[in-house]
Protein backbone atom coordinates (compact mmCIF):
# COMPACT_ATOMS: atom_id res chain seq x y z
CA UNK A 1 99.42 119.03 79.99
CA UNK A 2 95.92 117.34 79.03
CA UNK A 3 94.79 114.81 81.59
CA UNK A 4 95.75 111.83 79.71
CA UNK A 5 96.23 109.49 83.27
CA UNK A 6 96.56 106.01 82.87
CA UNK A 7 97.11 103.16 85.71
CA UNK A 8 99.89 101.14 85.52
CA UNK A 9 101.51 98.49 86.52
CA UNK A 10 104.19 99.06 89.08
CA UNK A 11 106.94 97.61 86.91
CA UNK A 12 106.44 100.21 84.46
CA UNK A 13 107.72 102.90 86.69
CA UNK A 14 110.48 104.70 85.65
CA UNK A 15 113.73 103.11 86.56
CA UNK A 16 114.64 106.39 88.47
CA UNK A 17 111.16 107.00 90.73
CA UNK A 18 111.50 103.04 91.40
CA UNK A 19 114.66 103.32 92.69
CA UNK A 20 114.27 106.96 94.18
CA UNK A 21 110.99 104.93 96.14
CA UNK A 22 113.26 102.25 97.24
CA UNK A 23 115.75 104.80 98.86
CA UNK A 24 113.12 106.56 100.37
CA UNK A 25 111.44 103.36 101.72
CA UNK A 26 114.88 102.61 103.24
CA UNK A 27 116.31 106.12 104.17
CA UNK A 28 118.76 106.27 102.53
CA UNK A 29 119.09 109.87 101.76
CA UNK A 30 122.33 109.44 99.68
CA UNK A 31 121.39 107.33 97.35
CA UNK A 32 117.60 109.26 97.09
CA UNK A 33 119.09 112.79 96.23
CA UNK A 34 121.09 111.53 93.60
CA UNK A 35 117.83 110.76 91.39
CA UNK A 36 116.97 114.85 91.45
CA UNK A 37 118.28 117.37 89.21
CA UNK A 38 120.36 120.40 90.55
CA UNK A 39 117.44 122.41 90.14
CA UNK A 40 114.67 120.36 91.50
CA UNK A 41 111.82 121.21 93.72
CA UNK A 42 110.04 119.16 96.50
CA UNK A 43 106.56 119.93 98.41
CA UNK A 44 105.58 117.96 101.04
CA UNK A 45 103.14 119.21 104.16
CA UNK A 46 102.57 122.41 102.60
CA UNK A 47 106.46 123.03 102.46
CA UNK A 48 108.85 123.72 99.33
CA UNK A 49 112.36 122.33 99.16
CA UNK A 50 114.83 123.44 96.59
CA UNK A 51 117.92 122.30 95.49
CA UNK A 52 120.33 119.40 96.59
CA UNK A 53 120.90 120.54 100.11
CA UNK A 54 117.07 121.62 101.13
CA UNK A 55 115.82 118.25 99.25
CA UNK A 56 118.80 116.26 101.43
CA UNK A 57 117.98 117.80 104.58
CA UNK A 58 114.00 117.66 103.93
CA UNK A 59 114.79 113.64 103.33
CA UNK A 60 116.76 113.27 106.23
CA UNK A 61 114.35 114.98 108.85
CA UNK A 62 111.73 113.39 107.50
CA UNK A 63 113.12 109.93 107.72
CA UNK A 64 113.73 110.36 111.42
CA UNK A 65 110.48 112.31 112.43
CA UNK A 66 108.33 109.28 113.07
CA UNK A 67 109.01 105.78 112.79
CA UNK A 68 106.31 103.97 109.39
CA UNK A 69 106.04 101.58 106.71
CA UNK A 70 105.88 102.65 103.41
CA UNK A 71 104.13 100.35 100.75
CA UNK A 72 103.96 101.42 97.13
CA UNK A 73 100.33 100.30 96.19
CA UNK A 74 99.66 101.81 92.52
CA UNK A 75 101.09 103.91 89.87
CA UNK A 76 99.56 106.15 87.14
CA UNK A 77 101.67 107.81 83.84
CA UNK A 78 100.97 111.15 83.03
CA UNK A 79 102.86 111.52 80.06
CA UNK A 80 106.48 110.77 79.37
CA UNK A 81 107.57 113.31 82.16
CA UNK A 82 104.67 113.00 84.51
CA UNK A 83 104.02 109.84 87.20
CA UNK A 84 102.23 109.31 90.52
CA UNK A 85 103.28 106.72 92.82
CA UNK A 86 100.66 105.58 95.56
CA UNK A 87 102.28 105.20 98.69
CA UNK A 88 100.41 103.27 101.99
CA UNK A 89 102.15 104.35 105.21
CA UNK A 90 101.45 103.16 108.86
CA UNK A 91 103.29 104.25 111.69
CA UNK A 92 102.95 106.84 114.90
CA UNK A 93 102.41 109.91 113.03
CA UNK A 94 99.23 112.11 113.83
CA UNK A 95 96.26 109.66 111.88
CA UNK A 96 98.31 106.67 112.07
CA UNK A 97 97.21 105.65 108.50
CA UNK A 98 98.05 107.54 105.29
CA UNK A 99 98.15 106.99 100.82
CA UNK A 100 100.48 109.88 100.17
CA UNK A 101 100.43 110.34 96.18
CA UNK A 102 104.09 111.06 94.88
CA UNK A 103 103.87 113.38 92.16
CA UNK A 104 106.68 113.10 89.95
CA UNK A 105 107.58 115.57 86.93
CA UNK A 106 110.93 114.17 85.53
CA UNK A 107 113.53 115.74 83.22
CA UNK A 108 116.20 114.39 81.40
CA UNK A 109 115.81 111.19 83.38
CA UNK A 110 116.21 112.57 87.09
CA UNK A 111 113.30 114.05 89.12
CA UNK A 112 112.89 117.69 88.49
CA UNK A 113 109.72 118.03 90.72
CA UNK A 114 108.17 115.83 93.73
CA UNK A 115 105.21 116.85 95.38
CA UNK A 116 103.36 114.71 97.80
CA UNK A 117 99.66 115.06 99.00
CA UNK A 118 97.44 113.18 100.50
């Protein structure tokens, strides 16, 4: 993959990271895992998550761990497959103050592969 990233504009997200994003934002874990693929693989805190019950469970602990506001602030394209989403959070979690970067690699039109860093 050559590093072709491009900003865009948050409309031009994929329909399925838009409305995985808004699922997250809202915790609602069964609507979020049915954007990933049977096979798909999440990192997150130095953590890897595979499959539909690790990914559900991974979304459901984390929704509860601390209580934040998630704001999507920017988005970049990759390539067809590949997308970051630029997420703001605030809440009582260790720092307070966060942009996580959602990695997305998509297949087939579902996520295949989240990973989130700072």
């Amino acid at each position: 993959m050559t590093d072709n990233t491009q900003a865009i504009d948050l409309t031009e997200l994929p329909r399925t990271i838009m409305e995985y994003l808004t699922a997250h934002r809202t915790r609602d874990a069964d609507a979020a895992i049915t954007h990933f693929t049977d096979d798909a693989v999440v990192i997150d805190d130095g953590r890897t998550y595979r499959g539909p019950a690790e990914i559900r469970g991974w979304l459901e602990r984390s929704s509860g761990e601390y209580t934040y506001t998630i704001e999507l602030i920017g988005s970049e394209r990759i390539d067809d497959e590949h997308y970051t989403a630029i997420n703001h959070l605030e809440g009582d979690f260790p720092g307070g103050v966060v942009d996580l970067y959602f990695r997305f690699t998509l297949r087939d039109g579902r996520i295949a592969r989240l990973v989130i860093e700072a």
